[in-house]
Protein backbone atom coordinates (compact mmCIF):
# COMPACT_ATOMS: atom_id res chain seq x y z
CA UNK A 1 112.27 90.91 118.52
CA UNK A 2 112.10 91.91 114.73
CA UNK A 3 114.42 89.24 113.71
CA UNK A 4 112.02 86.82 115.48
CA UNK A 5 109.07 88.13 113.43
CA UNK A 6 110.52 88.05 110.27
CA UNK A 7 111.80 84.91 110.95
CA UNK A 8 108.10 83.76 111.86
CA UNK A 9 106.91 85.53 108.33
CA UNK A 10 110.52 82.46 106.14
CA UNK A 11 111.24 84.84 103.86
CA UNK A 12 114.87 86.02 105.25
CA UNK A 13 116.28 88.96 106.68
CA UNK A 14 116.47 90.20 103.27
CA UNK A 15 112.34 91.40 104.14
CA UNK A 16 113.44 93.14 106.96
CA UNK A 17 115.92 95.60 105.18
CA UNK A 18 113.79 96.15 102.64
CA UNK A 19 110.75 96.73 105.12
CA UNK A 20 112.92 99.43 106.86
CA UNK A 21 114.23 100.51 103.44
CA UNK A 22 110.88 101.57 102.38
CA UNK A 23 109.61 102.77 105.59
CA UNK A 24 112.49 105.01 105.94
CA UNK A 25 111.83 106.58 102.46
CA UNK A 26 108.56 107.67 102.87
CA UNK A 27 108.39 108.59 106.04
CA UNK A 28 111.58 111.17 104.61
CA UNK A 29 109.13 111.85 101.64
CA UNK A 30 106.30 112.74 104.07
CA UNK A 31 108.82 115.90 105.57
CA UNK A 32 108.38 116.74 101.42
CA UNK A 33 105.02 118.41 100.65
CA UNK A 34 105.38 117.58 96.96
CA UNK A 35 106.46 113.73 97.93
CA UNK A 36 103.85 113.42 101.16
CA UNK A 37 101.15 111.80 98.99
CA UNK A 38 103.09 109.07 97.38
CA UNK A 39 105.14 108.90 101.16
CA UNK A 40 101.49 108.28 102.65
CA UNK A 41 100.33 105.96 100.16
CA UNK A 42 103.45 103.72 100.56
CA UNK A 43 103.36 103.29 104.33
CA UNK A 44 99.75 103.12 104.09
CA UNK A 45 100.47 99.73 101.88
CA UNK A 46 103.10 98.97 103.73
CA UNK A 47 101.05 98.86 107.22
CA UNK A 48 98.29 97.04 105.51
CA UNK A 49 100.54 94.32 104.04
CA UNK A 50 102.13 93.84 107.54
CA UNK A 51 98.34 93.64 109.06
CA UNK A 52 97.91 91.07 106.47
CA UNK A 53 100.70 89.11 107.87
CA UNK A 54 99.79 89.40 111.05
CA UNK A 55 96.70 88.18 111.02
CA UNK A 56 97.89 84.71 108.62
CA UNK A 57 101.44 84.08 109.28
CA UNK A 58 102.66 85.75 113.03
CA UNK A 59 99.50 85.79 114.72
CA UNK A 60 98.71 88.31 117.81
CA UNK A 61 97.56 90.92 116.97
CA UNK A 62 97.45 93.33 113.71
CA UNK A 63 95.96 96.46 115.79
CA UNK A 64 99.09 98.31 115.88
CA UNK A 65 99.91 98.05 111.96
CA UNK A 66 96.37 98.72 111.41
CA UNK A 67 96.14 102.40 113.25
CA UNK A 68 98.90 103.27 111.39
CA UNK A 69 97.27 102.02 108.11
CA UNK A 70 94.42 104.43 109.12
CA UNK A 71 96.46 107.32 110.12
CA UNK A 72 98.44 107.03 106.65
CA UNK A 73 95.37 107.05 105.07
CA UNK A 74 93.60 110.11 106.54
CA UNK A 75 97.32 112.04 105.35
CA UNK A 76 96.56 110.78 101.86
CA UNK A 77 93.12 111.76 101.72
CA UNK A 78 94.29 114.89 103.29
CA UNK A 79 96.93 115.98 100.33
CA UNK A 80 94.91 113.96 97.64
CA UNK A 81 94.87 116.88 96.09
CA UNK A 82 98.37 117.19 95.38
CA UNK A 83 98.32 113.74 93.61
CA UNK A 84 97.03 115.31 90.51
CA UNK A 85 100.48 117.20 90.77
CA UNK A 86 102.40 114.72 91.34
CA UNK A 87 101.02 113.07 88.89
CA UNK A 88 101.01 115.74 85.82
CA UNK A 89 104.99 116.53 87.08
CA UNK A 90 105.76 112.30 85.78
CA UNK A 91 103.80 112.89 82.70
CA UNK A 92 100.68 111.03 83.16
CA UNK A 93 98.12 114.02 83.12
């Protein structure tokens, strides 16, 4: 069924490793309390991009991608906090 969709979406199934790639990662960095913001905020852009394709390119229905958009945004409002952390630990604070 995935290979269909990201068929549907022409851009390879180059997208599809890289979609897993990255969902993989943070959801790992999520198990990380230092790493859970930037884990949230990834899979929170990742969920919204595939909502995005859903609704132009596949069609159905974008509901799914879209809860879990929400629910990876509550976790990053959640540890916002730690952003400023994670932040002043690369140097940009």
């Amino acid at each position: 069924m995935m290979v269909e969709t990201f068929d549907a979406i022409g851009w390879g199934q180059w997208f599809r490793y890289l979609t897993a790639f990255v969902e993989l990662g943070a959801a790992t960095m999520l198990w990380v309390p230092a790493l859970s913001v930037l884990g949230s905020s990834m899979l929170f852009a990742t969920m919204v991009c595939g909502a995005l394709f859903h609704v132009f390119v596949i069609g159905p229905s974008a509901v799914p991608a879209l809860v879990l958009a929400v629910l990876c945004g509550v976790m990053f409002w959640i540890d916002r906090a730690r952003l400023a952390l994670f932040m002043a630990r690369l140097g940009f604070v």
